[in-house]
N, C-alpha and C. Protein backbone atom coordinates (compact mmCIF):
# COMPACT_ATOMS: atom_id res chain seq x y z
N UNK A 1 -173.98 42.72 43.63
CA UNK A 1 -174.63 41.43 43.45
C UNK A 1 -173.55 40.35 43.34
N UNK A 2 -173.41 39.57 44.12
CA UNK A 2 -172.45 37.85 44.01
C UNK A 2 -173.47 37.31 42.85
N UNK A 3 -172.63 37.30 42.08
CA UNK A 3 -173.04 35.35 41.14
C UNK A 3 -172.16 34.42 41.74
N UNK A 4 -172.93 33.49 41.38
CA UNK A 4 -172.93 32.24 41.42
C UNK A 4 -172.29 31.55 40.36
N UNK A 5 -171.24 30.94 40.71
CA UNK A 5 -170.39 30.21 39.14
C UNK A 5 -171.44 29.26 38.87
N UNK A 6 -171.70 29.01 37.39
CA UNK A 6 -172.49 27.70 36.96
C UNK A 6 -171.81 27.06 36.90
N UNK A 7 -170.30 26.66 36.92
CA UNK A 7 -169.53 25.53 36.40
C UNK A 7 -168.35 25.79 37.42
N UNK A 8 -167.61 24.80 37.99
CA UNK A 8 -166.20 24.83 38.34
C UNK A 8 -165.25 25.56 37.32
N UNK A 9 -164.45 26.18 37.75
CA UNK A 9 -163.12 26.68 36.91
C UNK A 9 -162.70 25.64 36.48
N UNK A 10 -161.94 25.46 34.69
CA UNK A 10 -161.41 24.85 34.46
C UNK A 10 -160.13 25.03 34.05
N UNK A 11 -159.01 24.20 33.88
CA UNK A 11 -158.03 24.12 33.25
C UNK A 11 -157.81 25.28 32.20
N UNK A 12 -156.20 25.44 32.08
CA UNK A 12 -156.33 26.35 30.70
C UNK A 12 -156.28 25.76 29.43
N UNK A 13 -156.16 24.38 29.36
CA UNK A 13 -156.04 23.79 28.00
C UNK A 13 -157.26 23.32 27.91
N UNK A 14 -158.40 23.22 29.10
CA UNK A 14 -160.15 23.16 28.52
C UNK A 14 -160.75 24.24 28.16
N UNK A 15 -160.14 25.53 28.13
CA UNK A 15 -160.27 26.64 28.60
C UNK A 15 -160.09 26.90 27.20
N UNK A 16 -159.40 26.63 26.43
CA UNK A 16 -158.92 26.91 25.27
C UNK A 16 -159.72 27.18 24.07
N UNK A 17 -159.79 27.90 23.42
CA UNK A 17 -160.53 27.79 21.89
C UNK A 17 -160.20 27.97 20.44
N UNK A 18 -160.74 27.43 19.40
CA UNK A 18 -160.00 27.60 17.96
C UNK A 18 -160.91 27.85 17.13
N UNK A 19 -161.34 29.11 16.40
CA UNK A 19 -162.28 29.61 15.87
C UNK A 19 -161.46 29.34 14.54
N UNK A 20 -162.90 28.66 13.71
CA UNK A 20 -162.12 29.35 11.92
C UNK A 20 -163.36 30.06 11.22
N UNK A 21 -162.79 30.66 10.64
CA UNK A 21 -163.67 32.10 9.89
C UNK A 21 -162.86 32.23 8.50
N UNK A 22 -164.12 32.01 7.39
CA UNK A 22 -163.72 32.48 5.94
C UNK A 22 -164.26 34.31 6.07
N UNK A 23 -163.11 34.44 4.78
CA UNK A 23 -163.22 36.13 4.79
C UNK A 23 -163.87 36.15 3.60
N UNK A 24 -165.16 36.70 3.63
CA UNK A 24 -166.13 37.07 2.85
C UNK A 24 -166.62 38.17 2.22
N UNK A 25 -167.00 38.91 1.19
CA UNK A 25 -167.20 40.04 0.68
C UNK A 25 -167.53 41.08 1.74
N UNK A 26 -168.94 40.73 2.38
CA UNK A 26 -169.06 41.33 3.32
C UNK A 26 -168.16 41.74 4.63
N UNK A 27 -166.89 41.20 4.80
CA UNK A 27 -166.14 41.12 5.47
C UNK A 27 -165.10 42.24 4.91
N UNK A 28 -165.35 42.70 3.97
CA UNK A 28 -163.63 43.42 3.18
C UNK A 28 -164.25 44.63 3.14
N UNK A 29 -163.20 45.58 2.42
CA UNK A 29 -163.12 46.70 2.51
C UNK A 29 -163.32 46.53 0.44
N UNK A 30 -162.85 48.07 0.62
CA UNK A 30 -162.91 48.45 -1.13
C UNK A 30 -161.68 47.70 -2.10
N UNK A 31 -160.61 47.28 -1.19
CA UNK A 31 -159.75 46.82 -1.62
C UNK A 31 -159.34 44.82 -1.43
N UNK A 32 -160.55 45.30 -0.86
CA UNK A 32 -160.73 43.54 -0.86
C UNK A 32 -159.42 42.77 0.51
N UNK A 33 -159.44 43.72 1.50
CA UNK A 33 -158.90 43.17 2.56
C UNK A 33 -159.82 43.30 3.73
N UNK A 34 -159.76 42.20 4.45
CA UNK A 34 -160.35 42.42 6.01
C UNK A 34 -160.36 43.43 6.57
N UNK A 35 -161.74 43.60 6.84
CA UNK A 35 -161.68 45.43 7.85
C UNK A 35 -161.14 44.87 9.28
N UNK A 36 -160.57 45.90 9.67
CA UNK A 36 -160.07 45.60 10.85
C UNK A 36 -160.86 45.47 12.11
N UNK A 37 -161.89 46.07 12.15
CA UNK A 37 -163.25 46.03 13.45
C UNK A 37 -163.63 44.74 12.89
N UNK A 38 -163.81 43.81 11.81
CA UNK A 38 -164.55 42.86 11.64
C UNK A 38 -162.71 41.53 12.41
N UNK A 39 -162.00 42.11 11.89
CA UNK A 39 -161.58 41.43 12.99
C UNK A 39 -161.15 40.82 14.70
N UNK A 40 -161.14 42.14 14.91
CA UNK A 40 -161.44 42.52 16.41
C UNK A 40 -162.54 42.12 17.10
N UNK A 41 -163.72 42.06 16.04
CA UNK A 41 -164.27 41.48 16.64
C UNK A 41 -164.73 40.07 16.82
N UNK A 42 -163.91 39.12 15.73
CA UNK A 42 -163.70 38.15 15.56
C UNK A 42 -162.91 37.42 16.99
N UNK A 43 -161.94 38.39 17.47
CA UNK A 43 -160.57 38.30 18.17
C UNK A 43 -161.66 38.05 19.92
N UNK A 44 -162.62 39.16 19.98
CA UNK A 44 -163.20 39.86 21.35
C UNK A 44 -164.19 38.36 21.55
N UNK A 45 -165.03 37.63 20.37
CA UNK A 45 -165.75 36.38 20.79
C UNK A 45 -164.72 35.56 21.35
N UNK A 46 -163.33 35.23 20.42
CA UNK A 46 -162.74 34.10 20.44
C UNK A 46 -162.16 34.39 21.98
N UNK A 47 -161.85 35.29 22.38
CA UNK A 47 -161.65 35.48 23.92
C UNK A 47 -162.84 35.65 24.66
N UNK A 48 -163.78 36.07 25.11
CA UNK A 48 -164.95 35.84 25.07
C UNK A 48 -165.24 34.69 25.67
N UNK A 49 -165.42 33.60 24.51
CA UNK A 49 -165.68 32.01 25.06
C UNK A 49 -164.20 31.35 26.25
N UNK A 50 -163.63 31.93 25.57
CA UNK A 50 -162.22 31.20 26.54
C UNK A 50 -162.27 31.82 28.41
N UNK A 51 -162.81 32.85 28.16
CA UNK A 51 -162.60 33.40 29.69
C UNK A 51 -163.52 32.90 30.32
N UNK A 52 -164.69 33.01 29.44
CA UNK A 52 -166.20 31.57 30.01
C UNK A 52 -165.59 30.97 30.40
N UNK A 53 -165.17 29.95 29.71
CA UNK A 53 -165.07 28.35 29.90
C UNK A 53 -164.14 28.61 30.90
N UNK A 54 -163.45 29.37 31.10
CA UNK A 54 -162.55 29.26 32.26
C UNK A 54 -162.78 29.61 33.53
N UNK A 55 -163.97 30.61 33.77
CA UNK A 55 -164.28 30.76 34.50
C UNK A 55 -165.56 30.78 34.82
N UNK A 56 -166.74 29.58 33.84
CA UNK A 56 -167.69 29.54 34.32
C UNK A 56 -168.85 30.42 34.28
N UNK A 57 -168.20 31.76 34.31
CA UNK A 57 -168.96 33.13 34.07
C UNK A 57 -169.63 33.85 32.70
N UNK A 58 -170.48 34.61 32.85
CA UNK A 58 -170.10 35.48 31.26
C UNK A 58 -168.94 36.57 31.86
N UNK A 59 -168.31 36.99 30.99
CA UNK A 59 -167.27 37.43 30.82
C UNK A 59 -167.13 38.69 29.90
N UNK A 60 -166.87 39.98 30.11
CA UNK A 60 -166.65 40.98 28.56
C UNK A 60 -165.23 41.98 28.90
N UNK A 61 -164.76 42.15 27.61
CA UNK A 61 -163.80 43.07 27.22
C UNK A 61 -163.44 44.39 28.27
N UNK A 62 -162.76 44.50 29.12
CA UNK A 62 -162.37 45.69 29.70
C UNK A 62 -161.48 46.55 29.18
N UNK A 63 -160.64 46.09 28.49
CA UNK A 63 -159.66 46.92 27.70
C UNK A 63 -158.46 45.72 26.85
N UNK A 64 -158.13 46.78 26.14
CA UNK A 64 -157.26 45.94 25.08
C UNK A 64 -155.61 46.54 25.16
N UNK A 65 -154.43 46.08 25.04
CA UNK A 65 -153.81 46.41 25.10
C UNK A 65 -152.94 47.54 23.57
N UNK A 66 -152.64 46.80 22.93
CA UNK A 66 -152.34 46.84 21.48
C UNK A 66 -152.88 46.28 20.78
N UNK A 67 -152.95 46.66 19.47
CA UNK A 67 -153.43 45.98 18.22
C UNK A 67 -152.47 46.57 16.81
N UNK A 68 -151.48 45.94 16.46
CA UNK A 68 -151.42 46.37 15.11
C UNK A 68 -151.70 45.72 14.12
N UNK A 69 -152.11 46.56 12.81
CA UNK A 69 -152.25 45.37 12.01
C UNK A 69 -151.30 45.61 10.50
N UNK A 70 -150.39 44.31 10.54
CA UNK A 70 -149.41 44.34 10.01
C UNK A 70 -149.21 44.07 8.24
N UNK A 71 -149.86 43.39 8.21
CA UNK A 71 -150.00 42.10 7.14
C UNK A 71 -151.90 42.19 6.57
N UNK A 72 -151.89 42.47 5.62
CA UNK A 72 -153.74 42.07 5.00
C UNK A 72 -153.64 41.10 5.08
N UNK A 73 -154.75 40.29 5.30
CA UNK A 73 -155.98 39.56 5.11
C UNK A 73 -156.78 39.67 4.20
N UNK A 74 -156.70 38.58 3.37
CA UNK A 74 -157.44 38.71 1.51
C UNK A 74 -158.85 37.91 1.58
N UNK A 75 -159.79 38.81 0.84
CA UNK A 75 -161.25 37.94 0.67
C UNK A 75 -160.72 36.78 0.11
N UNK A 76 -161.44 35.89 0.73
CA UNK A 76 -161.57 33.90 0.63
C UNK A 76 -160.31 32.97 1.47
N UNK A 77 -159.60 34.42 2.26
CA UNK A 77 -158.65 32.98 3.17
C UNK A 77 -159.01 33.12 3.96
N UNK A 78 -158.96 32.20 4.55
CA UNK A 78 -159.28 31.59 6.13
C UNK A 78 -158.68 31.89 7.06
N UNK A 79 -159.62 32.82 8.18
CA UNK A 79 -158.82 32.94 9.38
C UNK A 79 -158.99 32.04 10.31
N UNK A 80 -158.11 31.66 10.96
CA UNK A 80 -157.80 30.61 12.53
C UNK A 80 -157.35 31.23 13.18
N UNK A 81 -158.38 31.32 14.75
CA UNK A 81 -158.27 32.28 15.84
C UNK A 81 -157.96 31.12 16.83
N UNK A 82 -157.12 31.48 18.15
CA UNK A 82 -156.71 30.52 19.02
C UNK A 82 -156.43 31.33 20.29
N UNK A 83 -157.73 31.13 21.06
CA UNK A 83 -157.23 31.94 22.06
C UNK A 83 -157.27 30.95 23.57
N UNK A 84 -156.59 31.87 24.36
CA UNK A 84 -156.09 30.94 25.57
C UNK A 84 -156.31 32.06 26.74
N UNK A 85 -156.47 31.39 28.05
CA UNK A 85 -155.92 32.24 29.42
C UNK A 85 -154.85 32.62 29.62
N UNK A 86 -154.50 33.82 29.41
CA UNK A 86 -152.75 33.78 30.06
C UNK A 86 -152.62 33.99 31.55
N UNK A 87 -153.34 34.82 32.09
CA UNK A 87 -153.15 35.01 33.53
C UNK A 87 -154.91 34.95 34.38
N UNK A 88 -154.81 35.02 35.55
CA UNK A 88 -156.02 34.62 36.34
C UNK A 88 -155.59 36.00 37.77
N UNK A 89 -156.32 36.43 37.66
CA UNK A 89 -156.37 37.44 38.99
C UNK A 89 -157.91 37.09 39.84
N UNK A 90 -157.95 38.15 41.04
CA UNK A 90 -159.06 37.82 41.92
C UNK A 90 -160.69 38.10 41.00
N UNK A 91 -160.69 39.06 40.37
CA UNK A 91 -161.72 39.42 39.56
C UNK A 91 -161.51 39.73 37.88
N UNK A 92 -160.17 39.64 37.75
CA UNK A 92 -160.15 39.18 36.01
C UNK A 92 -159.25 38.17 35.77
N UNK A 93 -159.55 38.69 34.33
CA UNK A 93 -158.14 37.65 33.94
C UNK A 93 -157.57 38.64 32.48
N UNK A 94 -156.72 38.02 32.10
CA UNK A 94 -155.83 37.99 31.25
C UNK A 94 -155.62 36.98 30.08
N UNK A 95 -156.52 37.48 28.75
CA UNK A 95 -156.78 36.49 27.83
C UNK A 95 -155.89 37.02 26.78
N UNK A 96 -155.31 36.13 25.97
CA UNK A 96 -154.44 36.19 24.36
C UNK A 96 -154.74 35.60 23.12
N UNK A 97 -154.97 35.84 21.92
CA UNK A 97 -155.55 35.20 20.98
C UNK A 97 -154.32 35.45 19.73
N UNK A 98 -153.94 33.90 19.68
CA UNK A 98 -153.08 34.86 18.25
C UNK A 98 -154.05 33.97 16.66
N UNK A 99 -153.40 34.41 15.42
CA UNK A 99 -154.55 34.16 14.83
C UNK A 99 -153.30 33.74 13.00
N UNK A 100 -154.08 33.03 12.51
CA UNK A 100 -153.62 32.69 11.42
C UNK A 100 -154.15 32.91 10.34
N UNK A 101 -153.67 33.11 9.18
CA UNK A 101 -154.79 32.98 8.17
C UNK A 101 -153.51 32.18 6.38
N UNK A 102 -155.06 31.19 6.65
CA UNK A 102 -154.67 30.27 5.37
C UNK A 102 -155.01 30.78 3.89
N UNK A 103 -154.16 30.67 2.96
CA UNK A 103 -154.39 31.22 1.79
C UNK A 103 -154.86 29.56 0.87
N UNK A 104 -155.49 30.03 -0.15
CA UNK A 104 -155.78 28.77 -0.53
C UNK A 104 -155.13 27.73 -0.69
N UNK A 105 -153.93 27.55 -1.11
CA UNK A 105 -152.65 27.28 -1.51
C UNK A 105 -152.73 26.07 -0.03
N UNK A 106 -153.09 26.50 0.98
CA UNK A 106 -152.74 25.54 2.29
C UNK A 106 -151.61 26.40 2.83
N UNK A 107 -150.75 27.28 2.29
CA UNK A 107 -149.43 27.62 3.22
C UNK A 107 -150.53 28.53 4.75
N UNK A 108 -149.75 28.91 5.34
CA UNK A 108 -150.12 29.81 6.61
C UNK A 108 -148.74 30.57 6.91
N UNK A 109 -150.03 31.73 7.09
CA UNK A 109 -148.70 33.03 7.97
C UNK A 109 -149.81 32.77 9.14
N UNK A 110 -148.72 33.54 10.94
CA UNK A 110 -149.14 33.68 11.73
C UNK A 110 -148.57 35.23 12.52
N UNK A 111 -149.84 34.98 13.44
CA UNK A 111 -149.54 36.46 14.15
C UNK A 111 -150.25 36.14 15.46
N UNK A 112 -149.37 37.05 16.47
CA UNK A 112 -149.89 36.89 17.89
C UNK A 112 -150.16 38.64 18.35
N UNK A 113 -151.41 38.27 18.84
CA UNK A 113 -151.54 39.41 19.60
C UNK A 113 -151.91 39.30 20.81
């Protein structure tokens, strides 16, 4: 089946997106850190919309490369997701999201995946 783009391709800086997400009870584990599937899948929307907008299409997950996870994530800070196009092929693409998370305080650590 051909689809039909609804939208022209755009740019990668229209293309772009910045998700923020508080980490919530429901969000943690027993120890009161971010489960890691609740972030992933935080990670899979925020790319998700970006490959849309970039290409007009719906768009889903074919595979992931790596994931480690280095550093917790504490119930009540704020994550900031930022994902972008990195590459464009004939039938995919190549999306990256790296992601921050604010502690109350205002400081920020970051991480790219």
């Amino acid at each position: 089946m051909n689809e039909e783009r609804s939208t022209p391709p755009h740019s990668v800086r229209a293309s772009q997106v910045e998700m923020t997400e508080l980490v919530l009870p429901n969000d943690t584990n027993q120890l009161g850190n971010l489960l890691g599937g609740r972030l992933m899948h935080m990670m899979d929307i925020a790319m998700a919309i970006a490959a849309a907008r970039h290409s007009g299409l719906v768009c889903v997950t074919a595979s992931v490369d790596e994931i480690n996870f280095l550093h917790p994530i504490r119930l009540g800070q704020v994550v900031i997701l930022r994902s972008s196009v990195n590459r464009v092929f004939r039938t995919s693409m190549e999306v990256g999201v790296s992601f921050a998370r604010r502690w109350k305080s205002g400081s920020r650590c970051s991480a790219r995946i």
